[in-house]
C-alpha atoms as a PDB file:
ATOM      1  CA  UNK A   1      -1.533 182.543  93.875  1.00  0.00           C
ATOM      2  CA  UNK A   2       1.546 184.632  92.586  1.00  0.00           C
ATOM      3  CA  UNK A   3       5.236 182.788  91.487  1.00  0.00           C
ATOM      4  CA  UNK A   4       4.634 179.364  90.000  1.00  0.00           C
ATOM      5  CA  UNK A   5       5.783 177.635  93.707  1.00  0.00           C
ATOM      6  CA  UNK A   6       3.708 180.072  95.497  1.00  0.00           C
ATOM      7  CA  UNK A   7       0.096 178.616  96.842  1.00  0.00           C
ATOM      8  CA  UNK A   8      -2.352 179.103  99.171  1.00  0.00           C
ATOM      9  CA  UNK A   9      -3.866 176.798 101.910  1.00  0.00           C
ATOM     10  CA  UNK A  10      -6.717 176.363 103.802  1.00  0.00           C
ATOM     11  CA  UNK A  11      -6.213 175.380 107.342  1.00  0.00           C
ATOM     12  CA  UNK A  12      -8.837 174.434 109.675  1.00  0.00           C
ATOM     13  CA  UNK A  13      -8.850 172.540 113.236  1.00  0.00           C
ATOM     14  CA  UNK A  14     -12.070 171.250 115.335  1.00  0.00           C
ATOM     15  CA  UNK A  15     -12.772 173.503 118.170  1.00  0.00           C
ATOM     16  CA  UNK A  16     -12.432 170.835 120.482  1.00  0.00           C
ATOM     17  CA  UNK A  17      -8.737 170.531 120.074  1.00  0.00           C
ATOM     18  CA  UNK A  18      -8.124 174.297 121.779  1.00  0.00           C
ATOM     19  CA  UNK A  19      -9.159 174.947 125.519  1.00  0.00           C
ATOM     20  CA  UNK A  20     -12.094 177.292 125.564  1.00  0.00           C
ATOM     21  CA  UNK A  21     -10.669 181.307 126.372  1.00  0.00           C
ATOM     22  CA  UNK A  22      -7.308 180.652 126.194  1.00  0.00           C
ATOM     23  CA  UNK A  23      -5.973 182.749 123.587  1.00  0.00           C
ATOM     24  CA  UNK A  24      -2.402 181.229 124.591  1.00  0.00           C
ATOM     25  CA  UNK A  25      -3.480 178.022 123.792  1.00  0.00           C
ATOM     26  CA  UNK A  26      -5.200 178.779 119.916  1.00  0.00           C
ATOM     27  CA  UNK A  27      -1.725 180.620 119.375  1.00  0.00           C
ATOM     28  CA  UNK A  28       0.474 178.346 120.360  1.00  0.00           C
ATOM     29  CA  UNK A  29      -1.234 175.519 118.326  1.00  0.00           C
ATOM     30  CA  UNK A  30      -1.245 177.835 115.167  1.00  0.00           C
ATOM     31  CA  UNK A  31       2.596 179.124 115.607  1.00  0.00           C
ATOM     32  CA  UNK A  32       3.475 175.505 116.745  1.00  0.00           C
ATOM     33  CA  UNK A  33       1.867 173.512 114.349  1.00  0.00           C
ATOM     34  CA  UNK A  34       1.691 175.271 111.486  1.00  0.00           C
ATOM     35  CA  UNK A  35       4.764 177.774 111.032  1.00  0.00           C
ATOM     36  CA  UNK A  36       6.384 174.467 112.244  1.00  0.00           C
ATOM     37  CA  UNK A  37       5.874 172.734 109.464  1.00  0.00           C
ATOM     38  CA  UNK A  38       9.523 171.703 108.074  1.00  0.00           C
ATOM     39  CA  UNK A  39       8.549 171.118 104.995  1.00  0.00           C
ATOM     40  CA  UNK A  40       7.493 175.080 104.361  1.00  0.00           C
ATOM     41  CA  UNK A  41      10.501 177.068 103.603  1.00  0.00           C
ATOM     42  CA  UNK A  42       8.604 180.055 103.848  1.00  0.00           C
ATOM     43  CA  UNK A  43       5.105 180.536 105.354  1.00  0.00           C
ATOM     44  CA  UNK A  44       2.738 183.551 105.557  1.00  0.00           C
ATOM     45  CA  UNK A  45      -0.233 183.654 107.954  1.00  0.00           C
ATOM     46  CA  UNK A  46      -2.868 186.059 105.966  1.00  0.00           C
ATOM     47  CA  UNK A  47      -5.896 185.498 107.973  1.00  0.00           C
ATOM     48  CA  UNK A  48      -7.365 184.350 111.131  1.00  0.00           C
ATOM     49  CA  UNK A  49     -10.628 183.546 111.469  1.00  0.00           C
ATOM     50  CA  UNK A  50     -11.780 182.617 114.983  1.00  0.00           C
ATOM     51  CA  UNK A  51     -15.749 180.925 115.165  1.00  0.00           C
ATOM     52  CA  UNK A  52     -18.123 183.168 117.320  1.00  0.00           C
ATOM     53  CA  UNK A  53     -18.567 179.856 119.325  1.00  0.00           C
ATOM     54  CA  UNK A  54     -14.967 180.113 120.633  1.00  0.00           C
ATOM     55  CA  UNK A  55     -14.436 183.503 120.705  1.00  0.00           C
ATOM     56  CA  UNK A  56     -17.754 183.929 123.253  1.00  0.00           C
ATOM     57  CA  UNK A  57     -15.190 181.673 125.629  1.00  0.00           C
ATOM     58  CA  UNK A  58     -12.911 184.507 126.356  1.00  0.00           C
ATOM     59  CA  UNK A  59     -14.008 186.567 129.100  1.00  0.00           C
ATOM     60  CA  UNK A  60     -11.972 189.826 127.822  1.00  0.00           C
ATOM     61  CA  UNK A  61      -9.684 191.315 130.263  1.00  0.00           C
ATOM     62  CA  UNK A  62      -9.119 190.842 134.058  1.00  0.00           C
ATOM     63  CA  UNK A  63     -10.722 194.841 134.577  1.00  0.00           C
ATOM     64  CA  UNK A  64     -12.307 195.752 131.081  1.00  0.00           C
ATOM     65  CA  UNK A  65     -12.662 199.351 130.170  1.00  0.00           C
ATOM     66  CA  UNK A  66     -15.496 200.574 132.590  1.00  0.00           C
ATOM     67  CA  UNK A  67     -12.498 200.099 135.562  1.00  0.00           C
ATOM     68  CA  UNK A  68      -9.925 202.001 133.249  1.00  0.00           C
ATOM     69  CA  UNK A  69     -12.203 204.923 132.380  1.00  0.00           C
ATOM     70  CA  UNK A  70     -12.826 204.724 136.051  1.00  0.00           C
ATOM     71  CA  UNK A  71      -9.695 204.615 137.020  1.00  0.00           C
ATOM     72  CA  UNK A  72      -8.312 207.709 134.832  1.00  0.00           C
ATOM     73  CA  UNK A  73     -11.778 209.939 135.079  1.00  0.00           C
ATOM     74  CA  UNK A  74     -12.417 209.586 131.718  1.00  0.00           C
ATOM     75  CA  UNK A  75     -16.246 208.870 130.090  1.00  0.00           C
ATOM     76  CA  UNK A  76     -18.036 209.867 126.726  1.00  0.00           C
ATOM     77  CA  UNK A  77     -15.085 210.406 124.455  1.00  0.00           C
ATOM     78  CA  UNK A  78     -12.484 207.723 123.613  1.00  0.00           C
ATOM     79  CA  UNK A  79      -9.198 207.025 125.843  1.00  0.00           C
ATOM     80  CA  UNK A  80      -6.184 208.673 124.122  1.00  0.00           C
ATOM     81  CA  UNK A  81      -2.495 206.919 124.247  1.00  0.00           C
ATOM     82  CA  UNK A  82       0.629 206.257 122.776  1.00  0.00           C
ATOM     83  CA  UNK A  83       3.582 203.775 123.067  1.00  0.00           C
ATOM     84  CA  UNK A  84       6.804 206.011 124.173  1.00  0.00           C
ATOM     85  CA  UNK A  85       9.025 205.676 121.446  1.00  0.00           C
ATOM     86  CA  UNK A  86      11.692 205.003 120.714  1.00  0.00           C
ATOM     87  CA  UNK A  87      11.276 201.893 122.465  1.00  0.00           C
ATOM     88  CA  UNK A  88      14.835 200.949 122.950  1.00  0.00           C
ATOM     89  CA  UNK A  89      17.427 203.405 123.818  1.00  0.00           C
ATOM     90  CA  UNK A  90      16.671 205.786 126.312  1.00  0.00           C
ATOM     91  CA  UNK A  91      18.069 206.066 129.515  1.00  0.00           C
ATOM     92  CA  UNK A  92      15.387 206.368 132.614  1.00  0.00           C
ATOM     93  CA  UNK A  93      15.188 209.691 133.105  1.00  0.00           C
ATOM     94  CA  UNK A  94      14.833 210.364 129.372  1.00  0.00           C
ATOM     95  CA  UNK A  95      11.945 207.809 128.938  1.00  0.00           C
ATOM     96  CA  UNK A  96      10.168 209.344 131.782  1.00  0.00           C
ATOM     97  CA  UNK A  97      10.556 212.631 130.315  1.00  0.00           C
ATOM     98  CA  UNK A  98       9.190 211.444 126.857  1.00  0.00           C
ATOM     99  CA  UNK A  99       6.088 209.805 129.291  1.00  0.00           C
ATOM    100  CA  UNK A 100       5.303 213.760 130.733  1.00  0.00           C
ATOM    101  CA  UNK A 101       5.538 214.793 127.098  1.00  0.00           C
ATOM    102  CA  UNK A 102       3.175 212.766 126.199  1.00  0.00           C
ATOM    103  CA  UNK A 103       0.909 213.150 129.219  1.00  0.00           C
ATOM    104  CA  UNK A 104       1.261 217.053 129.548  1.00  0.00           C
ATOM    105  CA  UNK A 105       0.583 217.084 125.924  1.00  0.00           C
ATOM    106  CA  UNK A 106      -3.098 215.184 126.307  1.00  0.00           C
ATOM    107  CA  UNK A 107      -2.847 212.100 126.524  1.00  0.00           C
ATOM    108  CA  UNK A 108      -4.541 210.081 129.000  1.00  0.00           C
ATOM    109  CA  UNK A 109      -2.046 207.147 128.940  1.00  0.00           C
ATOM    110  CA  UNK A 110       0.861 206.318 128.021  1.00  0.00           C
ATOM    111  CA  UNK A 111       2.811 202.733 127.594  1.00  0.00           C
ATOM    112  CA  UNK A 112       6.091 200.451 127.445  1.00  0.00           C
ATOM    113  CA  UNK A 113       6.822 198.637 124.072  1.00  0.00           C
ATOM    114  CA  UNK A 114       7.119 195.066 125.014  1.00  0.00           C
ATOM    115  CA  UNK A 115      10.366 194.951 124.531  1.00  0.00           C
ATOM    116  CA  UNK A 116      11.259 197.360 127.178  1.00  0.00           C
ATOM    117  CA  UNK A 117      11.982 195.594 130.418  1.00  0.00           C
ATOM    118  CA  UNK A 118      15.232 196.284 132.458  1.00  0.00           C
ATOM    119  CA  UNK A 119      18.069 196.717 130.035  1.00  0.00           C
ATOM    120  CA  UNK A 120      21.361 197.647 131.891  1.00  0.00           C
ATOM    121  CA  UNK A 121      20.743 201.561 129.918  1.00  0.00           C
ATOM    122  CA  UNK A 122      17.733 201.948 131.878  1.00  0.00           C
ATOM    123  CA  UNK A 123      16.426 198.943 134.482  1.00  0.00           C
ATOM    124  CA  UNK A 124      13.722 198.779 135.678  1.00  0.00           C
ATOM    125  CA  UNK A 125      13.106 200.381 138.754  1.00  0.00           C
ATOM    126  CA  UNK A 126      14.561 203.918 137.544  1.00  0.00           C
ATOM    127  CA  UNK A 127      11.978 203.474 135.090  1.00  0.00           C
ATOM    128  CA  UNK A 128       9.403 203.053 137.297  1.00  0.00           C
ATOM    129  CA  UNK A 129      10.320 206.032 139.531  1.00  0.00           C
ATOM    130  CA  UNK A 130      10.914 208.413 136.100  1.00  0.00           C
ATOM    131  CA  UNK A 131       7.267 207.717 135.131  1.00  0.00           C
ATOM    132  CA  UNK A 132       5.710 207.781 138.554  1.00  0.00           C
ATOM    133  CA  UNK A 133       7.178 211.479 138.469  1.00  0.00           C
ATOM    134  CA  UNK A 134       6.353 212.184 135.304  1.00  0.00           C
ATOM    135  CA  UNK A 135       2.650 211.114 135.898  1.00  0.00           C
ATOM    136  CA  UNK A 136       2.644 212.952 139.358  1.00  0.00           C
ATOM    137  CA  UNK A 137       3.620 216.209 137.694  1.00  0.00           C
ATOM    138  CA  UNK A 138       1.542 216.043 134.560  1.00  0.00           C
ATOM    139  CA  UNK A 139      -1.743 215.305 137.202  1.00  0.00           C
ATOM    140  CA  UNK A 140      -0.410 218.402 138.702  1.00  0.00           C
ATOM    141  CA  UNK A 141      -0.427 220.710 135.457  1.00  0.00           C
ATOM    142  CA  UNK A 142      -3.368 219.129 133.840  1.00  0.00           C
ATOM    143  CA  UNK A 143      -5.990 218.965 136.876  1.00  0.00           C
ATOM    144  CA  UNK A 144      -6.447 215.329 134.917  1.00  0.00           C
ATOM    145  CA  UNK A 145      -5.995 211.949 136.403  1.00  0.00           C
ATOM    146  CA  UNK A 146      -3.005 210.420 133.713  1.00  0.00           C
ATOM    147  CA  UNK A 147      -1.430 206.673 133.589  1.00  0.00           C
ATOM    148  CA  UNK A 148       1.133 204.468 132.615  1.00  0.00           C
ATOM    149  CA  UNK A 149       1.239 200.692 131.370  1.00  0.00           C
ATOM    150  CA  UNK A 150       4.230 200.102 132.868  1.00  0.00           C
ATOM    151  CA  UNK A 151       5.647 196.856 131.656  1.00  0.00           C
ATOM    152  CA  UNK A 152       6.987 194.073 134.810  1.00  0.00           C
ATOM    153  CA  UNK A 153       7.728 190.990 132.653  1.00  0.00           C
ATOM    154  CA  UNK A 154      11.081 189.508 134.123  1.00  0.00           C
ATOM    155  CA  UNK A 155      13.580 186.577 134.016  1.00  0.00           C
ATOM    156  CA  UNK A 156      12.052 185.025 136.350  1.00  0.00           C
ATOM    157  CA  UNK A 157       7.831 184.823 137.667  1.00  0.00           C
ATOM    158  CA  UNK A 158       9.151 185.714 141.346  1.00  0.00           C
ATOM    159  CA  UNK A 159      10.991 189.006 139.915  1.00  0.00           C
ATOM    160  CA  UNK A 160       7.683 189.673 137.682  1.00  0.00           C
ATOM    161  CA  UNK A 161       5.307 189.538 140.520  1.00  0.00           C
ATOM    162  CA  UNK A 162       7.849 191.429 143.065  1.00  0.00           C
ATOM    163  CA  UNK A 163       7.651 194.067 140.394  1.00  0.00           C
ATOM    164  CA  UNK A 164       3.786 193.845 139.923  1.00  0.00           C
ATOM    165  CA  UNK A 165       4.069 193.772 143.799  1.00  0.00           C
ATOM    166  CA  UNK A 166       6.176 197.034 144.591  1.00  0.00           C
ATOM    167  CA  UNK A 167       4.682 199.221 141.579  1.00  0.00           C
ATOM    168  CA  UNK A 168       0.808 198.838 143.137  1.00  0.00           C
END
C-alpha cells in the first residue's frame, strides 16, 4: 500500500451474523470488532460495502420524504437546509437568530449539529423557544411553511422523550 508497515485488508462477515435493518447493529460489529482490534495501532476504514440483500432489510426512515415535503409544502424541486453553525458556542437567543437567518434567507430547514444538546451556555429549552420564534417569524415574512431538526438526545431516555414529548 504506501510505508513499508502500511497494508491493506480485506474484511468480510456472513450476513447472518448482523440482524436484518438494524444499521446499529452492522456498526457496532464493524467499530467493535474491527477498530478493536489491539493488535492495530492505527486503523483506517476506506470503504463500506453493504450487499443489496441486507441493505433491502432497512425500511428507511420512520416518515420518509413524501411526509417531510408534506409537512413543509414543498414538491418538484429539492428540500434546501443547513446545519446552524457554529455548532458550539452560541448562546440561545443567538442560535435562534442564526436559525431565522437561515430560514428568512431560503431555506426550508434548518438543523442542530449533534453535538448540540443542553450545554449550561445555551440548554435546551431556551433553544427550543429561540427557534420556535425564529421559525414563527420567518413563516410570517416568507408566506412559506419553514422547520427545524431540533435535536432532544439527553442524559437520560426519560429526559429525551419528555423533550420529544413537550416540543410536539
Amino acid at each position: 500500500a504506501g510505508e513499508e508497515n502500511q497494508y491493506i485488508a480485506y474484511v468480510a462477515y456472513p450476513l447472518d451474523l448482523f440482524e436484518e435493518g438494524s444499521v446499529t447493529n452492522l456498526f457496532t460489529s464493524i467499530v467493535g470488532n474491527v477498530f478493536g482490534f489491539k493488535a492495530l495501532r492505527a486503523f483506517r476504514l476506506e470503504d463500506l460495502r453493504i450487499p443489496p440483500a441486507y441493505s433491502k432489510t432497512f425500511q428507511g426512515p420512520p416518515h420518509g420524504i413524501q411526509v417531510e415535503r408534506d409537512k413543509l409544502n414543498k414538491y418538484g424541486r429539492p428540500l434546501l437546509g443547513c446545519t446552524i453553525k457554529p455548532k458550539l458556542g452560541l448562546f440561545a437567543k443567538n442560535y435562534g437568530r442564526a436559525v431565522y437567518e437561515c430560514l428568512r434567507g431560503g431555506l426550508d430547514f434548518t438543523k442542530d449539529d449533534e453535538n448540540v444538546n443542553s450545554q449550561p451556555f445555551m440548554r435546551w429549552r431556551d433553544r427550543f423557544f429561540f427557534v420556535a420564534e425564529a421559525i414563527y417569524k420567518s413563516q410570517a415574512e416568507t408566506g412559506e411553511i419553514k422547520g427545524h431538526y431540533l435535536n432532544a438526545a439527553a442524559g437520560t431516555c426519560e429526559e429525551m422523550m419528555k423533550r420529544a414529548e413537550y416540543a410536539k
